[in-house]
C-alpha atoms as a PDB file:
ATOM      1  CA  UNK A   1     104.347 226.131  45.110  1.00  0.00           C
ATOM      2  CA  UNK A   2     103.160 225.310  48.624  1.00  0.00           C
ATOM      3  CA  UNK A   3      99.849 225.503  49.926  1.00  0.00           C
ATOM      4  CA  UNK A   4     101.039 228.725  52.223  1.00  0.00           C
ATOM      5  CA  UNK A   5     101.606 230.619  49.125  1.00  0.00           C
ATOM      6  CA  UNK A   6      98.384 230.419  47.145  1.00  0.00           C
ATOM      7  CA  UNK A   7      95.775 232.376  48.797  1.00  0.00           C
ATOM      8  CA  UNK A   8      92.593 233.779  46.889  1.00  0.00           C
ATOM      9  CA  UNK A   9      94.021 236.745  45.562  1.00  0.00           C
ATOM     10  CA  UNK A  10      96.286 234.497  43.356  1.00  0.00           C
ATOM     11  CA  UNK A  11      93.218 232.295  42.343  1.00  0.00           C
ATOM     12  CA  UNK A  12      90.535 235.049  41.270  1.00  0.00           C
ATOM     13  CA  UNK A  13      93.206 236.427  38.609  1.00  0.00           C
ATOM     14  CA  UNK A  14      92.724 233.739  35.777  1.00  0.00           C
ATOM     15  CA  UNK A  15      88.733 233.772  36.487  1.00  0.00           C
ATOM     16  CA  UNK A  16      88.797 237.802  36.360  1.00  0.00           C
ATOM     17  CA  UNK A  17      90.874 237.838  33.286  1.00  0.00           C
ATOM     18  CA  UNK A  18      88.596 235.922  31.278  1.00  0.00           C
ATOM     19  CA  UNK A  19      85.534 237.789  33.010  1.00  0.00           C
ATOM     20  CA  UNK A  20      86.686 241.005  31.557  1.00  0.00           C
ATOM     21  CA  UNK A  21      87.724 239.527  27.555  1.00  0.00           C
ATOM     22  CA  UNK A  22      84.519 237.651  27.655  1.00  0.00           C
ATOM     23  CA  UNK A  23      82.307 241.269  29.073  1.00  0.00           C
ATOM     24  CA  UNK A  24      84.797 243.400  26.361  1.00  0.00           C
ATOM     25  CA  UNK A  25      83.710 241.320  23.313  1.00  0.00           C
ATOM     26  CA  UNK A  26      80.587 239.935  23.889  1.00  0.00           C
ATOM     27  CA  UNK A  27      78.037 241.105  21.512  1.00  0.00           C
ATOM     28  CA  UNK A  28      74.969 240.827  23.616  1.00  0.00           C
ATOM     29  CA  UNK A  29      75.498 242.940  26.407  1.00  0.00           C
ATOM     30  CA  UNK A  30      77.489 245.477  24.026  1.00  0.00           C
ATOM     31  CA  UNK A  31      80.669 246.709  26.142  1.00  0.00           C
ATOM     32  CA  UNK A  32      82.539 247.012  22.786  1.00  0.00           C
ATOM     33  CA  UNK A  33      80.606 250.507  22.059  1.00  0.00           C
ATOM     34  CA  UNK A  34      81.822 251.953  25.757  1.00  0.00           C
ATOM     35  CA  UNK A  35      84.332 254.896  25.147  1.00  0.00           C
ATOM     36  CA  UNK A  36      83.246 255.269  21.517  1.00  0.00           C
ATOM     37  CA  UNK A  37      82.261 258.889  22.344  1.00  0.00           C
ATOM     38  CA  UNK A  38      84.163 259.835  25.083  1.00  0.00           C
ATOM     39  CA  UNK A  39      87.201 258.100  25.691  1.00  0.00           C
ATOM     40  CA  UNK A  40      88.541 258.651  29.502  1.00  0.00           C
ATOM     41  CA  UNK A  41      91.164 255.994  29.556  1.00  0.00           C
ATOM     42  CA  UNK A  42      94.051 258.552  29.180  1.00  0.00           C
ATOM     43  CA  UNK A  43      92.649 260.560  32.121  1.00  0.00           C
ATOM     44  CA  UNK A  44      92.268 257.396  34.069  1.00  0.00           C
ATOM     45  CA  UNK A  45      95.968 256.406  33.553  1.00  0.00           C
ATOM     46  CA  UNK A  46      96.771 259.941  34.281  1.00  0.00           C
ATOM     47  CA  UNK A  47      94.675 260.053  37.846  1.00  0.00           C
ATOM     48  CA  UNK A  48      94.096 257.151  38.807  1.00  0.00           C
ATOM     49  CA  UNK A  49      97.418 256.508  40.887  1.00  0.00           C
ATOM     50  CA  UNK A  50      97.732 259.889  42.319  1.00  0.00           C
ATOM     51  CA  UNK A  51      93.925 259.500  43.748  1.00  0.00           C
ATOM     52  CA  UNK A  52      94.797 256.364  44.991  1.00  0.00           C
ATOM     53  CA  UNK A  53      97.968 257.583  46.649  1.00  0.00           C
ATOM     54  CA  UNK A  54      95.841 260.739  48.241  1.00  0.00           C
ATOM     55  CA  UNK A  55      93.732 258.646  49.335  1.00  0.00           C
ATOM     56  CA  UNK A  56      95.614 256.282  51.038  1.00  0.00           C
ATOM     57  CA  UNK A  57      97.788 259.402  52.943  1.00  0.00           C
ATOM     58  CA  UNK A  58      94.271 261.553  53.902  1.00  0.00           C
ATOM     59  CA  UNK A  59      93.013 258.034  55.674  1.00  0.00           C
ATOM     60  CA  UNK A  60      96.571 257.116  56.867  1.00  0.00           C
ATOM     61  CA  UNK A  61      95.716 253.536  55.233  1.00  0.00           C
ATOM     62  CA  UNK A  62      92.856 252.946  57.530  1.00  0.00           C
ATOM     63  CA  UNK A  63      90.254 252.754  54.783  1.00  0.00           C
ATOM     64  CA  UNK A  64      89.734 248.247  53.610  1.00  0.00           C
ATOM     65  CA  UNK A  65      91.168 247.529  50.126  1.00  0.00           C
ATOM     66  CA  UNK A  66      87.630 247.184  48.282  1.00  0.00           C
ATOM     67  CA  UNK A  67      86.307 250.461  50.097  1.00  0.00           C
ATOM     68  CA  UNK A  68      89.786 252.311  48.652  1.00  0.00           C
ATOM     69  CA  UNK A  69      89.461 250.856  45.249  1.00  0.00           C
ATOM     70  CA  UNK A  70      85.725 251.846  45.144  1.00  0.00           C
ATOM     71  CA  UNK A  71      86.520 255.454  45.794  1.00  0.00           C
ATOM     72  CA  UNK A  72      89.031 255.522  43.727  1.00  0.00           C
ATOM     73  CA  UNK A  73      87.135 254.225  40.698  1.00  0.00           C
ATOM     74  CA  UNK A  74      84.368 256.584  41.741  1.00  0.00           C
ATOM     75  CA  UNK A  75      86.872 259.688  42.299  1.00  0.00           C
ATOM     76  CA  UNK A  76      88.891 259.658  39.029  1.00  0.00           C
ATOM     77  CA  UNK A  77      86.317 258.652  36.661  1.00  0.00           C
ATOM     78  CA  UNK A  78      84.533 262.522  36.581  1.00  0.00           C
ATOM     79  CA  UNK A  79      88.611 264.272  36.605  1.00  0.00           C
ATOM     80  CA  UNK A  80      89.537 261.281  33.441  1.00  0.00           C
ATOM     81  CA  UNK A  81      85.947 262.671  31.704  1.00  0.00           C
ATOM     82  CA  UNK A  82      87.233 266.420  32.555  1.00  0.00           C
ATOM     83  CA  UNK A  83      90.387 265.576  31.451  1.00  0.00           C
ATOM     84  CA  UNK A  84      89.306 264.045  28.519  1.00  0.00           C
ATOM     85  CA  UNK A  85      86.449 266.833  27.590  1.00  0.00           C
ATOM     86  CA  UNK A  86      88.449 270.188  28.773  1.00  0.00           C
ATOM     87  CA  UNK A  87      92.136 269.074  27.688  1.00  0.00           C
ATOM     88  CA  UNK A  88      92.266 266.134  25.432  1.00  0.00           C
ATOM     89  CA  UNK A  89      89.351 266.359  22.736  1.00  0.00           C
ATOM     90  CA  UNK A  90      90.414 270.700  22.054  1.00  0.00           C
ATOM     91  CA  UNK A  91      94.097 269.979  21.806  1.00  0.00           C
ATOM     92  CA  UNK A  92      93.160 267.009  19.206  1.00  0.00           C
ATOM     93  CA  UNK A  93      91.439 269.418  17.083  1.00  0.00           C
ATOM     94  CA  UNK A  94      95.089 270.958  16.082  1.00  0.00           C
ATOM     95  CA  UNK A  95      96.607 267.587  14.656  1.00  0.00           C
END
């Protein structure tokens, strides 16, 4: 690999990785418990690209790559929580 090739966003991916196991299963600052109640990750899957695409096409890709992840993030969390309190918890009840 040549020095042109590695740029930051290929070193910060080993140092975020661990970041988020070591935040997930630490047992001081108690991540594991988040979700236990309501569990938006299927509604995040579910939205998550399509905000991301909307929001790319309504700012014709002007918008910088933190600032579009940000509102993403911020976007799809209360339609996953929706999602997950209107759709997924009342359908559960039938299995």
């Amino acid at each position: 690999m040549s020095n042109e090739n590695l740029s930051f966003t290929n070193l910060y991916l080993l140092p975020l990785a661990y970041l988020v196991f070591a935040l997930s299963y630490s047992k001081h600052i108690r991540f594991y418990h988040f979700g236990s109640k309501y569990d938006i990750s299927y509604g995040t899957y579910i939205y998550a690209f399509l905000i991301q695409q909307i929001l790319y096409q309504v700012t014709e890709g002007s918008l910088p790559f933190f600032v579009n992840v940000t509102l993403s993030i911020v976007i799809t969390i209360p339609f996953a929580f929706l999602s997950y309190v209107l759709i997924e918890k009342p359908i559960m009840k039938f299995k």
